[in-house]
C-alpha atoms as a PDB file:
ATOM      1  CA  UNK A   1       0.000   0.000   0.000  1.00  0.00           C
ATOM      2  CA  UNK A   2       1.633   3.055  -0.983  1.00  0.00           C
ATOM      3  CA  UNK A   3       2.200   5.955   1.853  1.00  0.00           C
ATOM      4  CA  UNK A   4       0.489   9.263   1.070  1.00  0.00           C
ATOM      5  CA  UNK A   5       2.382  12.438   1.628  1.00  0.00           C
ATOM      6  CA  UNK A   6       1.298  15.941   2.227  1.00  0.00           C
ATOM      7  CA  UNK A   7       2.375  19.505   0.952  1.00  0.00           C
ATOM      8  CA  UNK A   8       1.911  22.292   2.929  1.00  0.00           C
ATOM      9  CA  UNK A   9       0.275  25.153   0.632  1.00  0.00           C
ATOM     10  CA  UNK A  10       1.725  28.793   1.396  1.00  0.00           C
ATOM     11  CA  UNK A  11      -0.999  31.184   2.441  1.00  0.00           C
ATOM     12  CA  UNK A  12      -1.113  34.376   1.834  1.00  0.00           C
ATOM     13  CA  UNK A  13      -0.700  37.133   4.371  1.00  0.00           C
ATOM     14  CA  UNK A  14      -3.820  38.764   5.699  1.00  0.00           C
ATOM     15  CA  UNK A  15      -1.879  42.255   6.024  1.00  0.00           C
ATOM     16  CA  UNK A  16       1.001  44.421   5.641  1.00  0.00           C
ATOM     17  CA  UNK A  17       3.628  43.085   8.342  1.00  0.00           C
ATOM     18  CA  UNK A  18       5.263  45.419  10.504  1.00  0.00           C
ATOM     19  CA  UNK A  19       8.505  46.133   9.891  1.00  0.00           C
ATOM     20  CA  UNK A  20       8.704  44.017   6.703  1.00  0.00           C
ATOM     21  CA  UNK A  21       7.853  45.080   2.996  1.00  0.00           C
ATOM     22  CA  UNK A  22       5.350  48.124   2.496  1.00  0.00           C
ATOM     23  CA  UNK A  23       4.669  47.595   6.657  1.00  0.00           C
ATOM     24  CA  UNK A  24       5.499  51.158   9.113  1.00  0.00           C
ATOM     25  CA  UNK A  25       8.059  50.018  10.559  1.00  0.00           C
ATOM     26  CA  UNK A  26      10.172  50.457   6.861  1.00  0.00           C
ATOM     27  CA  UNK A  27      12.921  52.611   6.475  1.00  0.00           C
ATOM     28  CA  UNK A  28      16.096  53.580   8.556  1.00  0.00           C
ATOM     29  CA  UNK A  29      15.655  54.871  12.524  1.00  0.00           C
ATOM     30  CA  UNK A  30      14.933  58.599  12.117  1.00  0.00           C
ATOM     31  CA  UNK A  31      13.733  58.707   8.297  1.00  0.00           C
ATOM     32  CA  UNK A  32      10.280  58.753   8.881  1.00  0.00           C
ATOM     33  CA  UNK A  33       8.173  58.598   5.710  1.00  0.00           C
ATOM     34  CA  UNK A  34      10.886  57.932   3.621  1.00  0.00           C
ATOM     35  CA  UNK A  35      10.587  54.361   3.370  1.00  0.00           C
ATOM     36  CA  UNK A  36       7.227  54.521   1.718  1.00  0.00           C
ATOM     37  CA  UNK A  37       6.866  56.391  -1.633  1.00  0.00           C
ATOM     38  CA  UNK A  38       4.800  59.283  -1.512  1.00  0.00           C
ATOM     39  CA  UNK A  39       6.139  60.056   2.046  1.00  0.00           C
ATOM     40  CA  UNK A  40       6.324  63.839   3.416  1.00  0.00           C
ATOM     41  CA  UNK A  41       8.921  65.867   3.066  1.00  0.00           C
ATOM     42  CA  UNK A  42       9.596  69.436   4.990  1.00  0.00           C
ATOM     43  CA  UNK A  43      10.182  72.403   2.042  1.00  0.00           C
ATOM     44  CA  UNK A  44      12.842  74.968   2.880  1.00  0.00           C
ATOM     45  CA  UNK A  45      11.325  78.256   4.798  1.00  0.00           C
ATOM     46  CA  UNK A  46      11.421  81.036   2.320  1.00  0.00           C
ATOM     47  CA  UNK A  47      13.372  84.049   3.085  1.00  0.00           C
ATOM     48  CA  UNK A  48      11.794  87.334   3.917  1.00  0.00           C
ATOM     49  CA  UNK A  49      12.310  90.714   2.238  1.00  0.00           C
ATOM     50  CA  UNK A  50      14.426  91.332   5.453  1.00  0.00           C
ATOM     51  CA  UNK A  51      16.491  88.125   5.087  1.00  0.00           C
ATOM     52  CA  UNK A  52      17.363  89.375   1.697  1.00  0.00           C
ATOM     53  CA  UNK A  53      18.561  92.652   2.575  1.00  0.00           C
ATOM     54  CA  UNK A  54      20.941  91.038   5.548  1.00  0.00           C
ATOM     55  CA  UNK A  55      18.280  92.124   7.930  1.00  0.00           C
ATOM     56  CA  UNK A  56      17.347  90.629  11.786  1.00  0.00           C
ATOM     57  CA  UNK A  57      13.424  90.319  11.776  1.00  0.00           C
ATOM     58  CA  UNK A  58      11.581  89.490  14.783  1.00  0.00           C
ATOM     59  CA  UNK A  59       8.137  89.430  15.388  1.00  0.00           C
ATOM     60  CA  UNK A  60       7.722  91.235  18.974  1.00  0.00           C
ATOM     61  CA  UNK A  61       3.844  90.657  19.667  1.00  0.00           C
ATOM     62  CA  UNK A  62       0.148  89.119  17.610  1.00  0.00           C
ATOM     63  CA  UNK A  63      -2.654  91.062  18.321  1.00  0.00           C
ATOM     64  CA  UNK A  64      -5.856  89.056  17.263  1.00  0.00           C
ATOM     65  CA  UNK A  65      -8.866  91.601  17.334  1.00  0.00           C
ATOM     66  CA  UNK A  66     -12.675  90.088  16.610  1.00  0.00           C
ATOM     67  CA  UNK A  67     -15.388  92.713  15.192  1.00  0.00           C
ATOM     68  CA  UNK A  68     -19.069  91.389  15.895  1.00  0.00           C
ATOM     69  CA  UNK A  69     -21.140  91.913  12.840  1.00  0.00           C
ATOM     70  CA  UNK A  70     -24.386  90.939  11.362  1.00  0.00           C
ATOM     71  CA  UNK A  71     -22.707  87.515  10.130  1.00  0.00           C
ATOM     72  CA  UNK A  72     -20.983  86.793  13.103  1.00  0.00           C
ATOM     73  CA  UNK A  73     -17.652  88.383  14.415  1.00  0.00           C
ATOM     74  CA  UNK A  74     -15.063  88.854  11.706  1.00  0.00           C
ATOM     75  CA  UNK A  75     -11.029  87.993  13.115  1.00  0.00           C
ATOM     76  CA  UNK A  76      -7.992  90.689  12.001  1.00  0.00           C
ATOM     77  CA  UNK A  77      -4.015  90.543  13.215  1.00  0.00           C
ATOM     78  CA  UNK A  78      -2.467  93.637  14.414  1.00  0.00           C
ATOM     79  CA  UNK A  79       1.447  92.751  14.499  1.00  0.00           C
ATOM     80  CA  UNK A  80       4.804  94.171  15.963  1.00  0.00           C
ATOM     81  CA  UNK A  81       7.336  93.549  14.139  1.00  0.00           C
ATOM     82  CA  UNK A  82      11.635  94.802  14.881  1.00  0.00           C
ATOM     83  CA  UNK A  83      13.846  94.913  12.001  1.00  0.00           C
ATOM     84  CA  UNK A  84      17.508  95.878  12.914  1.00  0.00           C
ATOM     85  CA  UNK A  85      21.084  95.131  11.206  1.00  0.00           C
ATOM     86  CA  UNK A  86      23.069  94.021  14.466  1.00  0.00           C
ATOM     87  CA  UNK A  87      25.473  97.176  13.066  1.00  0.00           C
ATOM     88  CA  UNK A  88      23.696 100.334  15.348  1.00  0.00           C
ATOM     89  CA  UNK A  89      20.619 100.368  12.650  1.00  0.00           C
ATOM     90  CA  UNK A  90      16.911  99.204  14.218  1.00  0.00           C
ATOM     91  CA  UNK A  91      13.001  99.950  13.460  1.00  0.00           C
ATOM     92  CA  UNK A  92      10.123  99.047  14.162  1.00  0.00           C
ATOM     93  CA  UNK A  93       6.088  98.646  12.820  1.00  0.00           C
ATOM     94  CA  UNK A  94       2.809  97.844  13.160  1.00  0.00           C
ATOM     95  CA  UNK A  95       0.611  95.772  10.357  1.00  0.00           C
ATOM     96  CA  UNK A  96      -2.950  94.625  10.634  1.00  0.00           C
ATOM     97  CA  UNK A  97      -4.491  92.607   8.505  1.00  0.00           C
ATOM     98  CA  UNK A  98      -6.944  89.564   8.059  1.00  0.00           C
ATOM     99  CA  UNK A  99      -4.426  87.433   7.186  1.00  0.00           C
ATOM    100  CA  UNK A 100      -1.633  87.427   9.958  1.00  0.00           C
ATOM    101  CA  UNK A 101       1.440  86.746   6.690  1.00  0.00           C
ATOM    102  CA  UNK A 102       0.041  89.231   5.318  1.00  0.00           C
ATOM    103  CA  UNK A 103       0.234  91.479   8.390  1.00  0.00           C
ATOM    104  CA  UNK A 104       4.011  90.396   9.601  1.00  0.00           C
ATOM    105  CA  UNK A 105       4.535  92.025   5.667  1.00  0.00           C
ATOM    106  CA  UNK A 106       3.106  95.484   6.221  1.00  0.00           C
ATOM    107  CA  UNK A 107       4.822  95.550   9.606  1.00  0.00           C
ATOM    108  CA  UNK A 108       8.536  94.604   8.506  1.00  0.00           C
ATOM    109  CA  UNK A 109       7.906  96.898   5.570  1.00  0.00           C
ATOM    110  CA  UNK A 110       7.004  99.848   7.569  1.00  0.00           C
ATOM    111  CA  UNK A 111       9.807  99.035  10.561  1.00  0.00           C
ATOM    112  CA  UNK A 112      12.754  98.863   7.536  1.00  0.00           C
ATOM    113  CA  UNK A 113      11.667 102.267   6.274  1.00  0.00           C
ATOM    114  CA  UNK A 114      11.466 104.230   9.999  1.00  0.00           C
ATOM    115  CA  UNK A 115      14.890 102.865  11.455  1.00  0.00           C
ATOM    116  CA  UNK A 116      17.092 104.787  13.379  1.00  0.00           C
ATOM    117  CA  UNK A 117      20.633 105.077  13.432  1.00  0.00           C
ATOM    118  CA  UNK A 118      23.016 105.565  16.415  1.00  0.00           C
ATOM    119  CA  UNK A 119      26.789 104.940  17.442  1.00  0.00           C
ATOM    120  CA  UNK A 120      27.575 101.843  18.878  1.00  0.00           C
ATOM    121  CA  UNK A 121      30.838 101.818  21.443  1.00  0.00           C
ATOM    122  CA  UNK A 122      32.604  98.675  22.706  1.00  0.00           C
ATOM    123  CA  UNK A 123      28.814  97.002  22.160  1.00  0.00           C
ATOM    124  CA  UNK A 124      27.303  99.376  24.419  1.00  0.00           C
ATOM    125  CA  UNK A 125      25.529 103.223  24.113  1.00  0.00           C
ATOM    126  CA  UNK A 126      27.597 105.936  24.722  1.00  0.00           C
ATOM    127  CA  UNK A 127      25.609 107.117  27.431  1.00  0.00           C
ATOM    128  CA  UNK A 128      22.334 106.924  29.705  1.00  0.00           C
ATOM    129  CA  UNK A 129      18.829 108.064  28.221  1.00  0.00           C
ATOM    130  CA  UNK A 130      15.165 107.372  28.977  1.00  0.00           C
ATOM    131  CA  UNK A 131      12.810 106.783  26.344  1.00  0.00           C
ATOM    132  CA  UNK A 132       9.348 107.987  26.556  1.00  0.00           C
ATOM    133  CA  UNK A 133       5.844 106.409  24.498  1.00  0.00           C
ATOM    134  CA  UNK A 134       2.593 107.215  25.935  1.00  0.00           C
ATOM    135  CA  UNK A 135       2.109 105.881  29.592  1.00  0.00           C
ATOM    136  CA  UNK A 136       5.525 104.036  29.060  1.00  0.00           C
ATOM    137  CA  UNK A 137       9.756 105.077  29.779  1.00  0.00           C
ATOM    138  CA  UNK A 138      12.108 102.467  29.074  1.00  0.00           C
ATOM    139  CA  UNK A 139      15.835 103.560  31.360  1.00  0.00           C
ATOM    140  CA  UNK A 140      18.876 102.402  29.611  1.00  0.00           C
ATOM    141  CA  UNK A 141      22.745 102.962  30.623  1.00  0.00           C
ATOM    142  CA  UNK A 142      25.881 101.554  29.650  1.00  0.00           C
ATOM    143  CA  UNK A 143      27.372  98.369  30.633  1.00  0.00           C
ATOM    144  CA  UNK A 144      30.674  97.074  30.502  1.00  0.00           C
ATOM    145  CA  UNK A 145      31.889  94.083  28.654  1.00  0.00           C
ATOM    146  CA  UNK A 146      30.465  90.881  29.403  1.00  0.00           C
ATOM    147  CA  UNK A 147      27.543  92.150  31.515  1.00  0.00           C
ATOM    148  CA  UNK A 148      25.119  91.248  28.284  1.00  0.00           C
ATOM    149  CA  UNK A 149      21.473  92.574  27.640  1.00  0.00           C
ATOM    150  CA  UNK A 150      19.863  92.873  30.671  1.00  0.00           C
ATOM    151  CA  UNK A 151      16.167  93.534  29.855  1.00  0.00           C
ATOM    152  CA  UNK A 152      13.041  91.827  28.706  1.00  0.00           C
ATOM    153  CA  UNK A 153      10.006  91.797  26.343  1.00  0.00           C
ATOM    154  CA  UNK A 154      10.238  94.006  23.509  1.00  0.00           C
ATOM    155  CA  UNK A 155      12.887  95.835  24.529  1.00  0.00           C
ATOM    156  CA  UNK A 156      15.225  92.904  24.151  1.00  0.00           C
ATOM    157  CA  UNK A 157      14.299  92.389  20.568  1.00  0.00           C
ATOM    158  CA  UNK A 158      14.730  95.639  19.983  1.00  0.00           C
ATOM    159  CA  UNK A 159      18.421  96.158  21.537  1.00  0.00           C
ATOM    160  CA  UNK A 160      19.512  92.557  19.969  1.00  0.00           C
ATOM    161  CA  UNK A 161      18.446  93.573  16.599  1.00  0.00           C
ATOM    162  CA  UNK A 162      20.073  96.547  17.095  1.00  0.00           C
ATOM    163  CA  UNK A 163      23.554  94.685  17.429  1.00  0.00           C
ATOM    164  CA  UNK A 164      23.810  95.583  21.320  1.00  0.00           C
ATOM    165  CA  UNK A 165      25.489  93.255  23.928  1.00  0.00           C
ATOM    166  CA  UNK A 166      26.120  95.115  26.939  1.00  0.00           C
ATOM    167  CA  UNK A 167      23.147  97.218  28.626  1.00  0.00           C
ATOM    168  CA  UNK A 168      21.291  97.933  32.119  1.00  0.00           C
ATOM    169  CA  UNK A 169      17.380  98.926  31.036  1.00  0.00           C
ATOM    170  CA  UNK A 170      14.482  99.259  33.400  1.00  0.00           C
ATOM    171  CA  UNK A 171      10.655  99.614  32.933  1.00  0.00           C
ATOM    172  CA  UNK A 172       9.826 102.744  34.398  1.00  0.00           C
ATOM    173  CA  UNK A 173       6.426 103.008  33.490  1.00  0.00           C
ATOM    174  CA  UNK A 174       3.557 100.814  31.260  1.00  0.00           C
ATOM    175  CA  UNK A 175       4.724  97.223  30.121  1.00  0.00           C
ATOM    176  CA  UNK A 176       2.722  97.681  27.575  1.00  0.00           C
ATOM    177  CA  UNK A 177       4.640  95.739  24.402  1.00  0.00           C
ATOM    178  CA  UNK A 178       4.128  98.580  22.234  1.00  0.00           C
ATOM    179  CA  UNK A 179       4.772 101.451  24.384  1.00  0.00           C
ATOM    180  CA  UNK A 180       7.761  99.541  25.460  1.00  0.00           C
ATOM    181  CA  UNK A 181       9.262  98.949  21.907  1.00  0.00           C
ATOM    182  CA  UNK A 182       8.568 102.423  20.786  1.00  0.00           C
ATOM    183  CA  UNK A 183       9.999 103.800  24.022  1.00  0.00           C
ATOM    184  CA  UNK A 184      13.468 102.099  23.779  1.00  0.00           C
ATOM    185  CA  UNK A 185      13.504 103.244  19.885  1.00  0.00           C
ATOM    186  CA  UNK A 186      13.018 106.858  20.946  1.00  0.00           C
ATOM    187  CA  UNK A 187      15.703 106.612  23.780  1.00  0.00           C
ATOM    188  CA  UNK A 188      17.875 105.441  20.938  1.00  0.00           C
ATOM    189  CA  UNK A 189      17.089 108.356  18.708  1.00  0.00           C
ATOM    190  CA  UNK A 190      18.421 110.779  21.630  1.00  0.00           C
ATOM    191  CA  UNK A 191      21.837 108.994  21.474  1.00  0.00           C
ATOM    192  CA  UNK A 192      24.418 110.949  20.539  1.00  0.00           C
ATOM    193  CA  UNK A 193      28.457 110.444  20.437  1.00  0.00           C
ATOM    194  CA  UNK A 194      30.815 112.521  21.623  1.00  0.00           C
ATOM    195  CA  UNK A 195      31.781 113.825  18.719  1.00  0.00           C
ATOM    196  CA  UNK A 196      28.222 114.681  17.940  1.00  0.00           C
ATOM    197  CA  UNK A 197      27.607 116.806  20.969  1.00  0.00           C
ATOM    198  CA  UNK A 198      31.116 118.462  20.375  1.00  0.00           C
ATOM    199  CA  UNK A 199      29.970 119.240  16.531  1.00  0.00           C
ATOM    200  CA  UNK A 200      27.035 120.995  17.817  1.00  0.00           C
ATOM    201  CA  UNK A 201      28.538 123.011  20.682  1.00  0.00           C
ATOM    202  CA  UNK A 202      30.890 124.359  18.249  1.00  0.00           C
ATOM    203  CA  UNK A 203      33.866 122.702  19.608  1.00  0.00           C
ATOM    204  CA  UNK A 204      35.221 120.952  16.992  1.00  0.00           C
END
């Protein structure tokens, strides 16, 4: 009597296996999506107008303002935006729009055409000022080297952009982001060298 023998028949996977062939776990540690085609990809940020020009842009404060109307309430940005070269060159605007891109735009185009120019000396101001805006007075003095920028909110963006690494500011009055900002930029409008003051007295 002859002996019967049996083949095992090869069945067909009920899913993708993980880790294997078209599975989640494919592709290197750290390459996420790239094992699969059709995976995502990050695009590379585009520069601003500021970029371009070798400018420092930073956006200081988003102001989201609602306006109840028939409809329903409509949403607008209002933006601050600093835009300094790190050389003694900084400004500074505000841009509202409905869309908030569109808004940061305004606002860097306005701050680039109102900067203010002053002489930097060893990384520091040539000498203490208080700026003044509305309810607020921001009190700056020099500092020697290695102290760094000691101050906060707006008035750090503002004094980084600007290129400055040694200061002592205070907040003398509102801390209001936008009093604040425009205060330190007038105090830097008031700084003069010494060969400024000299010019004007006649001295020179």
């Amino acid at each position: 009597m002859a002996e019967k023998t049996e083949t095992a028949t090869p069945t067909a996977p009920t899913g993708p296996q993980r880790g294997g062939p078209g599975g989640r776990g494919q592709g290197a540690p750290g390459q996420r999506g790239q094992g699969r085609p059709g995976g995502r990809g990050r695009f590379p940020r585009r520069q601003t107008e500021s970029e371009m020009l070798g400018l420092t842009e930073v956006v200081v404060s988003i102001n989201r303002v609602s306006k109840t109307v028939k409809g329903g309430k409509r949403f607008s940005f209002g933006v601050l935006v600093v835009v300094g070269d790190k050389k003694g060159s900084v400004g500074c605007g505000l841009g509202k729009s409905k869309d908030i891109q569109f808004a940061i735009q305004k606002a860097a185009s306005r701050a680039r055409k109102s900067m203010v120019k002053f002489e930097l000396i060893n990384d520091t101001i040539p000498h203490e000022v208080v700026g003044h805006h509305g309810a607020g007075k921001v009190w700056m003095k020099p500092a020697s080297p290695g102290t760094g920028v000691i101050a906060g909110g707006g008035v750090r963006n503002v004094l980084e952009a600007a290129g400055i690494k040694n200061i002592l500011t205070k907040s003398l009055g509102s801390n209001n982001h936008f009093s604040m900002v425009y205060g330190c930029i007038d105090g830097l409008k008031q700084l003069k060298s010494k060969d400024q003051i000299m010019k004007l007295r006649g001295r020179v």
